[in-house]
C-alpha atoms as a PDB file:
ATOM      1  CA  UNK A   1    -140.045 -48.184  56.346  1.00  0.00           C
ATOM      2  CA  UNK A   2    -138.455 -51.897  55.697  1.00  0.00           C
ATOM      3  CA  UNK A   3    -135.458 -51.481  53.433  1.00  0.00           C
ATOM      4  CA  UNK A   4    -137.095 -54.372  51.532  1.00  0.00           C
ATOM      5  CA  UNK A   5    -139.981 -51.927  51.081  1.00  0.00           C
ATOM      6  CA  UNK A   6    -138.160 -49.477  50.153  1.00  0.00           C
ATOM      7  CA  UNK A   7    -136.180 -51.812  47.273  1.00  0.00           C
ATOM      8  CA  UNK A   8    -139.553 -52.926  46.184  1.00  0.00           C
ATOM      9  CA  UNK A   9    -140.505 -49.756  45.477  1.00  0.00           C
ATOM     10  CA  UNK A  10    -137.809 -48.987  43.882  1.00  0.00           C
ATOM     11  CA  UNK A  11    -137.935 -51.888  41.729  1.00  0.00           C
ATOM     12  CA  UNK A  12    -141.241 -50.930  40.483  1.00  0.00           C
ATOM     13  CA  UNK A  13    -140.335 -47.192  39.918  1.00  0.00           C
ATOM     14  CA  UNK A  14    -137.184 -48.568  37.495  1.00  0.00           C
ATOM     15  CA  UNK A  15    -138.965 -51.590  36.492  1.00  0.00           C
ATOM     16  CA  UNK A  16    -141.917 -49.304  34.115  1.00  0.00           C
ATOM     17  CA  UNK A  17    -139.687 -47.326  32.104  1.00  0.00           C
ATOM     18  CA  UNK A  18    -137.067 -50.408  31.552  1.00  0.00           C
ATOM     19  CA  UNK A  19    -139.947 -52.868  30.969  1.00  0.00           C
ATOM     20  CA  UNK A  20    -141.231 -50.107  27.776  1.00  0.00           C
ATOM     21  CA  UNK A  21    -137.665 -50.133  26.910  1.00  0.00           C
ATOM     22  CA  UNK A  22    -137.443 -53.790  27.137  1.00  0.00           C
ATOM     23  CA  UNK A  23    -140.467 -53.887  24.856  1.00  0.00           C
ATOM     24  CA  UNK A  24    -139.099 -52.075  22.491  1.00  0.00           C
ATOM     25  CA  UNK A  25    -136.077 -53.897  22.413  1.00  0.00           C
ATOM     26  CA  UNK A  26    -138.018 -57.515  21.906  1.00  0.00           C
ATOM     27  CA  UNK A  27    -139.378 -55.510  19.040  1.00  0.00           C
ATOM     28  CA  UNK A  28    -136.324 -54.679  17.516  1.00  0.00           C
ATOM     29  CA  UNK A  29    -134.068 -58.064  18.228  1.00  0.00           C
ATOM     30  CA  UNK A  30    -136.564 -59.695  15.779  1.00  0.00           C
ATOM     31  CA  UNK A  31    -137.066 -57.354  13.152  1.00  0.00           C
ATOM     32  CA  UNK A  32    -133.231 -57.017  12.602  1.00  0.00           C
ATOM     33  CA  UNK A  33    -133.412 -60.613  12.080  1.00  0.00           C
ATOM     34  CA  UNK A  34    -132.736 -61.803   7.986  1.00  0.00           C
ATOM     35  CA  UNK A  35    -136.241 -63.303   8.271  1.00  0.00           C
ATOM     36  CA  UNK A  36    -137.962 -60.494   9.764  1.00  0.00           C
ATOM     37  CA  UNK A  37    -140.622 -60.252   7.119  1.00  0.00           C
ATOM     38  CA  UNK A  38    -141.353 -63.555   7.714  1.00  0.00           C
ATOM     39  CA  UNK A  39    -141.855 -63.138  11.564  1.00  0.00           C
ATOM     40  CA  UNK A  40    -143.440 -59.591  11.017  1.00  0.00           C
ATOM     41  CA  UNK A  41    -145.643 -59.330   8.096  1.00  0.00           C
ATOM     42  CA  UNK A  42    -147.286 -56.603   6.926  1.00  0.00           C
ATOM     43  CA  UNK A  43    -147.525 -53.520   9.149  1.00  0.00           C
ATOM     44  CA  UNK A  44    -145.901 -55.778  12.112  1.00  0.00           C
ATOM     45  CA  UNK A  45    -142.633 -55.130  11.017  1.00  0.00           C
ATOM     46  CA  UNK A  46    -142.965 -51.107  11.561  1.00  0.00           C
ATOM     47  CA  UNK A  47    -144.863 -51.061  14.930  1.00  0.00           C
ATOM     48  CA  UNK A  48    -142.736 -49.609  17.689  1.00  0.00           C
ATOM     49  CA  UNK A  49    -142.944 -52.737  20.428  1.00  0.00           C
ATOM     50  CA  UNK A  50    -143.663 -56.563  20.594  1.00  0.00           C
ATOM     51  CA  UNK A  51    -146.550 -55.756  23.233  1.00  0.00           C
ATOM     52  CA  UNK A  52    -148.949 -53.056  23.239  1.00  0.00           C
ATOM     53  CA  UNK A  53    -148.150 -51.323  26.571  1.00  0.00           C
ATOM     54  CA  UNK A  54    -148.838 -51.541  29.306  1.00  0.00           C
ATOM     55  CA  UNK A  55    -148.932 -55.200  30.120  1.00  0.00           C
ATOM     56  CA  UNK A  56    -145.052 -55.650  29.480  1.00  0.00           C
ATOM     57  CA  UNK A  57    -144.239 -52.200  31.565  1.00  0.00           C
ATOM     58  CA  UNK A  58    -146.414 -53.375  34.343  1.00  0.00           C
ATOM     59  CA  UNK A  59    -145.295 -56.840  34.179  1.00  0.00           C
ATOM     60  CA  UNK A  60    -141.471 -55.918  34.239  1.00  0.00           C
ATOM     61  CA  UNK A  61    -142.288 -53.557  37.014  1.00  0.00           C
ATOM     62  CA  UNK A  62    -143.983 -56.280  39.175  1.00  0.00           C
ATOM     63  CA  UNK A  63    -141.081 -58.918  38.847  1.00  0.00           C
ATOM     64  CA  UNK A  64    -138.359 -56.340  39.475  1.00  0.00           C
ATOM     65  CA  UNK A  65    -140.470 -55.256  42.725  1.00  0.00           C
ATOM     66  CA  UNK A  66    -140.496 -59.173  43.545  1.00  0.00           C
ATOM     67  CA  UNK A  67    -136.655 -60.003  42.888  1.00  0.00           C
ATOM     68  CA  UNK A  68    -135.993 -56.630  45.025  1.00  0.00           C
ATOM     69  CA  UNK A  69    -137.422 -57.847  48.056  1.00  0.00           C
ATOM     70  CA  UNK A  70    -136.601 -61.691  47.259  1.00  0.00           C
ATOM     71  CA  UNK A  71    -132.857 -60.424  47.032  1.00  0.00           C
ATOM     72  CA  UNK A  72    -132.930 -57.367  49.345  1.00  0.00           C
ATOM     73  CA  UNK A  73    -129.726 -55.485  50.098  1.00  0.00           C
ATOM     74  CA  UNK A  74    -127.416 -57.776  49.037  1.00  0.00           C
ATOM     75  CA  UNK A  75    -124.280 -57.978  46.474  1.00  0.00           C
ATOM     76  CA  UNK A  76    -126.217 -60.262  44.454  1.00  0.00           C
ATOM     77  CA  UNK A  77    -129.325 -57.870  44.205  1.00  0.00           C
ATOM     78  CA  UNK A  78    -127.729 -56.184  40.656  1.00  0.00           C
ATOM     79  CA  UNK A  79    -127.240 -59.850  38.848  1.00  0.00           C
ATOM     80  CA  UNK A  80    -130.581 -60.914  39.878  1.00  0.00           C
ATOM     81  CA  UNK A  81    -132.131 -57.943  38.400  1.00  0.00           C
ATOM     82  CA  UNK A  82    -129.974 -58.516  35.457  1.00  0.00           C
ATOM     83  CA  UNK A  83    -131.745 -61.864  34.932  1.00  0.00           C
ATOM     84  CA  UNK A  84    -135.204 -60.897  35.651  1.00  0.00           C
ATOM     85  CA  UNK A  85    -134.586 -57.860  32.892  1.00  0.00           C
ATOM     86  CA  UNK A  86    -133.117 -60.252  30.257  1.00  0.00           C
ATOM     87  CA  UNK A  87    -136.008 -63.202  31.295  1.00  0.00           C
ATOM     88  CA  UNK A  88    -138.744 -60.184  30.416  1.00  0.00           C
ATOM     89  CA  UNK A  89    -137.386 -60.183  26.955  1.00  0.00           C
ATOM     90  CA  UNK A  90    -136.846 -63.871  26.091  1.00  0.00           C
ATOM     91  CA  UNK A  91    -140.181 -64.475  26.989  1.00  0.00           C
ATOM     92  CA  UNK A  92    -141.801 -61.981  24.960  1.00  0.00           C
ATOM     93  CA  UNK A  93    -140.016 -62.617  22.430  1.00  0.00           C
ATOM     94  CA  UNK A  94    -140.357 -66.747  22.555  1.00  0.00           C
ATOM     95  CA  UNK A  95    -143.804 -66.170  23.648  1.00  0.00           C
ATOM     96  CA  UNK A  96    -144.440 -64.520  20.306  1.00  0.00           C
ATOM     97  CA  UNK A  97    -141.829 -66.286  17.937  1.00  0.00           C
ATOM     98  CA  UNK A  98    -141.081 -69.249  19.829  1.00  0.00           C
ATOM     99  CA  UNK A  99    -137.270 -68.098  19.248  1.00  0.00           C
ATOM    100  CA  UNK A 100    -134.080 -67.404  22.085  1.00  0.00           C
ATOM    101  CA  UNK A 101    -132.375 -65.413  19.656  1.00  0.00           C
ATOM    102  CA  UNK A 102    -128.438 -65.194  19.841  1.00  0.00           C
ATOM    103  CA  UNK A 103    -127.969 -61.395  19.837  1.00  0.00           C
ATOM    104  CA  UNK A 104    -130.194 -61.733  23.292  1.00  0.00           C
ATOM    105  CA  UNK A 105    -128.467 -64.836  25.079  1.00  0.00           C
ATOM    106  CA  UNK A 106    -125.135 -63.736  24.636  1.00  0.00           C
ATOM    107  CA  UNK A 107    -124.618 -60.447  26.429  1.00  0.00           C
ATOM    108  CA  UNK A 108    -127.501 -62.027  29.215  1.00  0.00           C
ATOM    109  CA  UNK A 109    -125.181 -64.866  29.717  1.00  0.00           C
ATOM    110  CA  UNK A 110    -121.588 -62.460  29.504  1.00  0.00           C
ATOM    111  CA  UNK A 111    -123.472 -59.925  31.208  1.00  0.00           C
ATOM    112  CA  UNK A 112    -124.194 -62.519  34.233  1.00  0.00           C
ATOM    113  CA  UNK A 113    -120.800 -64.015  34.266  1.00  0.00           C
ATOM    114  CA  UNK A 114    -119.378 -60.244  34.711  1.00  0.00           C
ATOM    115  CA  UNK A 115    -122.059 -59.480  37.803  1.00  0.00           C
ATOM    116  CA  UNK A 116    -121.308 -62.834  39.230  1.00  0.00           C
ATOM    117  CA  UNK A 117    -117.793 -62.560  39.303  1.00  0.00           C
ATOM    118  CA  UNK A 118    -117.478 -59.134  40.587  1.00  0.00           C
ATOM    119  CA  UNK A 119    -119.870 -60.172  43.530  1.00  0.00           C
ATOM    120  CA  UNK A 120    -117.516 -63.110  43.743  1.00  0.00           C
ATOM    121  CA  UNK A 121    -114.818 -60.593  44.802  1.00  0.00           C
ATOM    122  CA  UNK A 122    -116.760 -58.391  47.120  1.00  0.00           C
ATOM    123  CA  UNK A 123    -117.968 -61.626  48.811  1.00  0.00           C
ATOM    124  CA  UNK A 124    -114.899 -63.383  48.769  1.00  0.00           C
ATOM    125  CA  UNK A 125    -116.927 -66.799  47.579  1.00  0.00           C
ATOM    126  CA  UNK A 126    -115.317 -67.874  44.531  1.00  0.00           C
ATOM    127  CA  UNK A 127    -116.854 -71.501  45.391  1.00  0.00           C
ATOM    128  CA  UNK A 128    -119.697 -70.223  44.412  1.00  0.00           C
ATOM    129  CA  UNK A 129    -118.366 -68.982  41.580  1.00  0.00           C
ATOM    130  CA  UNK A 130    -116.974 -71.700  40.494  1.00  0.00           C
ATOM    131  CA  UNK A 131    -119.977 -73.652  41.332  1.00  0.00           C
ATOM    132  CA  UNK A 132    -121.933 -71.304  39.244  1.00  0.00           C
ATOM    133  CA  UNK A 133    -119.113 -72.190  35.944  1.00  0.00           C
ATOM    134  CA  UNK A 134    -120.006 -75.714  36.623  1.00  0.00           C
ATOM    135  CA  UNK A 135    -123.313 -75.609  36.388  1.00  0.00           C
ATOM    136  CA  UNK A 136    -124.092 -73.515  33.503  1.00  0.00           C
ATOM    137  CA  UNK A 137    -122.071 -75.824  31.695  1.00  0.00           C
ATOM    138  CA  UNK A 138    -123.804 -78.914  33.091  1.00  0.00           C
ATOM    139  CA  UNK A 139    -127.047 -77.157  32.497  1.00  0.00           C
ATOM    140  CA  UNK A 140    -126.045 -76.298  29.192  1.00  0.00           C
ATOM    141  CA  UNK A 141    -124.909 -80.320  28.472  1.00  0.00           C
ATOM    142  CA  UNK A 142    -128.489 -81.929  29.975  1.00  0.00           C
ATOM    143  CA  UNK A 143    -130.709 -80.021  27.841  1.00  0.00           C
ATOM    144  CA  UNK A 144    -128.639 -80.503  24.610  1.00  0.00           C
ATOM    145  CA  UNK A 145    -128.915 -84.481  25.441  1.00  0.00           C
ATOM    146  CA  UNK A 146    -133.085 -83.787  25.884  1.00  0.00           C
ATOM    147  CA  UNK A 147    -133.004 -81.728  22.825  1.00  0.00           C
ATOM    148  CA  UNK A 148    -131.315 -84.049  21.104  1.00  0.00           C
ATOM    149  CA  UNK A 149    -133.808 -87.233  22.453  1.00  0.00           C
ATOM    150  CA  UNK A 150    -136.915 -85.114  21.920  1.00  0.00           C
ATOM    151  CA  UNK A 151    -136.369 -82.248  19.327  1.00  0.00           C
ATOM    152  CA  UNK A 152    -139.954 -81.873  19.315  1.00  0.00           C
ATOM    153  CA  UNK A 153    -139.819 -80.590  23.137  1.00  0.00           C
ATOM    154  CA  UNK A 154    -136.635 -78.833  23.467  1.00  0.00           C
ATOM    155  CA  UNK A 155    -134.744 -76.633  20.610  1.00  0.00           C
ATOM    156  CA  UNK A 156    -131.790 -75.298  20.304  1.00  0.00           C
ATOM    157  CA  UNK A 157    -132.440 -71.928  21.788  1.00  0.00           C
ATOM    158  CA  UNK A 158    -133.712 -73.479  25.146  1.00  0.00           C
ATOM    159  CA  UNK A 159    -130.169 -75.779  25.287  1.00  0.00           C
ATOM    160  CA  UNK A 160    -128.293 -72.206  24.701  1.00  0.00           C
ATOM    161  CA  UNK A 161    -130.411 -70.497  27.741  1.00  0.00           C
ATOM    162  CA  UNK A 162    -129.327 -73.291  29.951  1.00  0.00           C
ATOM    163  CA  UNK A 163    -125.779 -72.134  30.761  1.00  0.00           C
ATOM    164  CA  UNK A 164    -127.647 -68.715  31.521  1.00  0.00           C
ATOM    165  CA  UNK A 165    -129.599 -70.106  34.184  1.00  0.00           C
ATOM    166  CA  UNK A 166    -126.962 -72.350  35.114  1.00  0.00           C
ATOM    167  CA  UNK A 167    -125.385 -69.348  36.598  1.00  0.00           C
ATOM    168  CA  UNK A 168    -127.671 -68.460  38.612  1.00  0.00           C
ATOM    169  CA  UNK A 169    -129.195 -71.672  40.051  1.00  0.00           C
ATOM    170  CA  UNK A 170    -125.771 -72.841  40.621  1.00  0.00           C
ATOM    171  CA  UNK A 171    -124.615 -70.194  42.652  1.00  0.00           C
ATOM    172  CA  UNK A 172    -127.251 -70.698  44.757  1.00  0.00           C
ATOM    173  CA  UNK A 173    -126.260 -74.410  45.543  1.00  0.00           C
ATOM    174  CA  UNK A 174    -127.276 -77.524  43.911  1.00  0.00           C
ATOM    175  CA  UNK A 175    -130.970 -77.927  45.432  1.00  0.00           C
ATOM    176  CA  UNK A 176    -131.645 -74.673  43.700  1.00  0.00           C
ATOM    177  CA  UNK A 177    -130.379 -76.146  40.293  1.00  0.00           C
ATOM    178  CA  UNK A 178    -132.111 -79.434  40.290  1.00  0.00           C
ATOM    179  CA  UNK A 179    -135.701 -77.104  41.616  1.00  0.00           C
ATOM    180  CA  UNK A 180    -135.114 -74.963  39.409  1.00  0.00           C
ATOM    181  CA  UNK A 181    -135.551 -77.247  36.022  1.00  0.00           C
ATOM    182  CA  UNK A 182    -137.906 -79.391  37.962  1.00  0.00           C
ATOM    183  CA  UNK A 183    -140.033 -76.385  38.193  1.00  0.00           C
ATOM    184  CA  UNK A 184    -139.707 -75.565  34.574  1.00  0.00           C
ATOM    185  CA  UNK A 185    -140.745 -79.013  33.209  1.00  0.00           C
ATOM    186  CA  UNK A 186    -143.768 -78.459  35.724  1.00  0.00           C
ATOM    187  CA  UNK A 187    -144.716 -75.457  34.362  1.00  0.00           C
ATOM    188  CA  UNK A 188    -144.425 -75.841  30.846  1.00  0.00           C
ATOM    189  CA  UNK A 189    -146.692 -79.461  31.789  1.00  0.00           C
ATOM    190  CA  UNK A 190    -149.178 -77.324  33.639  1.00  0.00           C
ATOM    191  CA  UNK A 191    -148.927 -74.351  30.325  1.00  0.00           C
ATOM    192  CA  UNK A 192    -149.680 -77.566  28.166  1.00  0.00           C
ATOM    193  CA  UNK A 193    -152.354 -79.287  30.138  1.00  0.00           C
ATOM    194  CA  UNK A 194    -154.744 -76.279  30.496  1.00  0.00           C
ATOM    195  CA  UNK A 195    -153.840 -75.228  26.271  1.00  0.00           C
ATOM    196  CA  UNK A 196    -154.881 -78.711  25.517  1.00  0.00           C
ATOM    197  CA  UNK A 197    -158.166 -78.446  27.999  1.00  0.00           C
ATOM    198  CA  UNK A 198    -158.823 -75.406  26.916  1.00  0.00           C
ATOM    199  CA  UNK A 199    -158.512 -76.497  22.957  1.00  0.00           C
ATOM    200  CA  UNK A 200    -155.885 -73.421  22.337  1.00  0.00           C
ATOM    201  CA  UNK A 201    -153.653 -77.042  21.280  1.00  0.00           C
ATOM    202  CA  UNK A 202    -152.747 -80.263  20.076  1.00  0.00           C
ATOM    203  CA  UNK A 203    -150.376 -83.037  21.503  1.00  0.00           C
ATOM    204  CA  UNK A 204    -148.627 -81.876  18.389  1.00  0.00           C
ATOM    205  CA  UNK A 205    -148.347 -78.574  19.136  1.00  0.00           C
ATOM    206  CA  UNK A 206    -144.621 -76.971  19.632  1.00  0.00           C
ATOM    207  CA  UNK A 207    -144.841 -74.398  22.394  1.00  0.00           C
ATOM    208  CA  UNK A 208    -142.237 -72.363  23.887  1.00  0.00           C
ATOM    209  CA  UNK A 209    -140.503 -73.504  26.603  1.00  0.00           C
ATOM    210  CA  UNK A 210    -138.223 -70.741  27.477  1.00  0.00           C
ATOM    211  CA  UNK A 211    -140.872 -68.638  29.451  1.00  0.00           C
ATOM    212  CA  UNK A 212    -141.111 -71.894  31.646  1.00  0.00           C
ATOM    213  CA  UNK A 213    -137.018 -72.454  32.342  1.00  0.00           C
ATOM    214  CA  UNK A 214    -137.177 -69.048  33.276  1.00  0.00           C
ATOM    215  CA  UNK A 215    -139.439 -68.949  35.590  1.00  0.00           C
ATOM    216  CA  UNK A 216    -138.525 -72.322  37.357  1.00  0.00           C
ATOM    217  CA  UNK A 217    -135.161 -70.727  37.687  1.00  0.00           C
ATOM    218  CA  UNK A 218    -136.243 -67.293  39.219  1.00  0.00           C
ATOM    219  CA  UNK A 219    -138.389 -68.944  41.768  1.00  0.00           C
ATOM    220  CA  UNK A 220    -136.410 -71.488  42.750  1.00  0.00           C
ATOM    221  CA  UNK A 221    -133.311 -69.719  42.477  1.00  0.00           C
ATOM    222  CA  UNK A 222    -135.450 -66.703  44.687  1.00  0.00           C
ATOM    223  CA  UNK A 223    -136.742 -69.022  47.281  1.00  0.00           C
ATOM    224  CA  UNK A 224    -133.646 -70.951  47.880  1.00  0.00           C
ATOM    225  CA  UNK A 225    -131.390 -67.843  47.887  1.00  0.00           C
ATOM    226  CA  UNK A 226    -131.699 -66.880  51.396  1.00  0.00           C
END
């Protein structure tokens, strides 16, 4: 068989057990949180994951499969799944709280830095690297400006997951950065549109837009990789 077939299955095999662990996890980022009882009342607070399995397991499963064979046997393939790990639990957890909570974007974004860099040396591209630096932090500095002209569509947990993505899109080259948050304004436009058809929202609605950044960076980041 492939050796892309191979990764994909692999990614699936590690993908079930991490994706009830990451579960879990979303679970317990927010109920360690001072306002926990506020975000988890009643008998929300004691339950043992954010989703009732197997929809996060199967999901995580499926998009570790995809950035397997996207990446394929590459130096990169370990911060890519890195990503799509961490991206599992900010979007449960903003799906469900509409919150990026610190004590998840930090060790994502170290985390990334670490993987990058050490590829980096085993590739010998440190402009890419260094491209990747740059663009987190530019990242990072055009979503505080939209935060700051729209607070009602961007909030201070989306400007902090910007130097995350930043990384990644970056590294990839510029096309893949400015695709990237194309594709998440898209999305979240698309997520909106069909709510507000739908009746599931308002114009005044607040909705998440985390899950959306995310997932304009993974494809765009995955199709532009190669």
């Amino acid at each position: 068989m492939d050796v892309h077939v191979w990764l994909g299955l692999g990614g699936a095999l590690v993908g079930l057990p991490l994706g009830h662990a990451l579960n879990r996890a979303a679970q317990q980022v927010v109920a360690r949180r001072p306002d926990a009882a506020d975000l988890l009342p009643g008998d929300l607070l004691t339950r043992p994951t954010a989703v009732r399995p197997p929809w996060v397991e199967l999901g995580t499963a499926a998009l570790l499969a995809a950035v397997a064979v996207a990446v394929g046997p590459s130096p990169l393939l370990p911060a890519w799944l890195w990503l799509a790990g961490w991206a599992v639990l900010l979007t449960v957890v903003d799906l469900q709280h509409k919150l990026l909570p610190n004590r998840a974007l930090l060790p994502a974004t170290g985390g990334a830095v670490v993987l990058l860099a050490g590829t980096a040396v085993v590739t010998g591209d440190g402009a890419a690297l260094l491209r990747a630096l740059v663009s987190a932090v530019a990242l990072g500095a055009v979503l505080y400006v939209l935060a700051f002209l729209t607070p009602n569509g961007l909030g201070l947990g989306d400007v902090k997951l910007g130097p995350l993505l930043g990384l990644y899109l970056g590294w990839v080259g510029v096309a893949a950065l400015a695709l990237g948050v194309f594709l998440g304004f898209v999305v979240q436009a698309l997520v909106a549109l069909v709510l507000l058809a739908a009746r599931r929202a308002t114009k005044d609605t607040q909705l998440p837009f985390g899950p959306a950044l995310l997932a304009g960076a993974l494809v765009a980041g995955l199709l532009l990789l190669g």
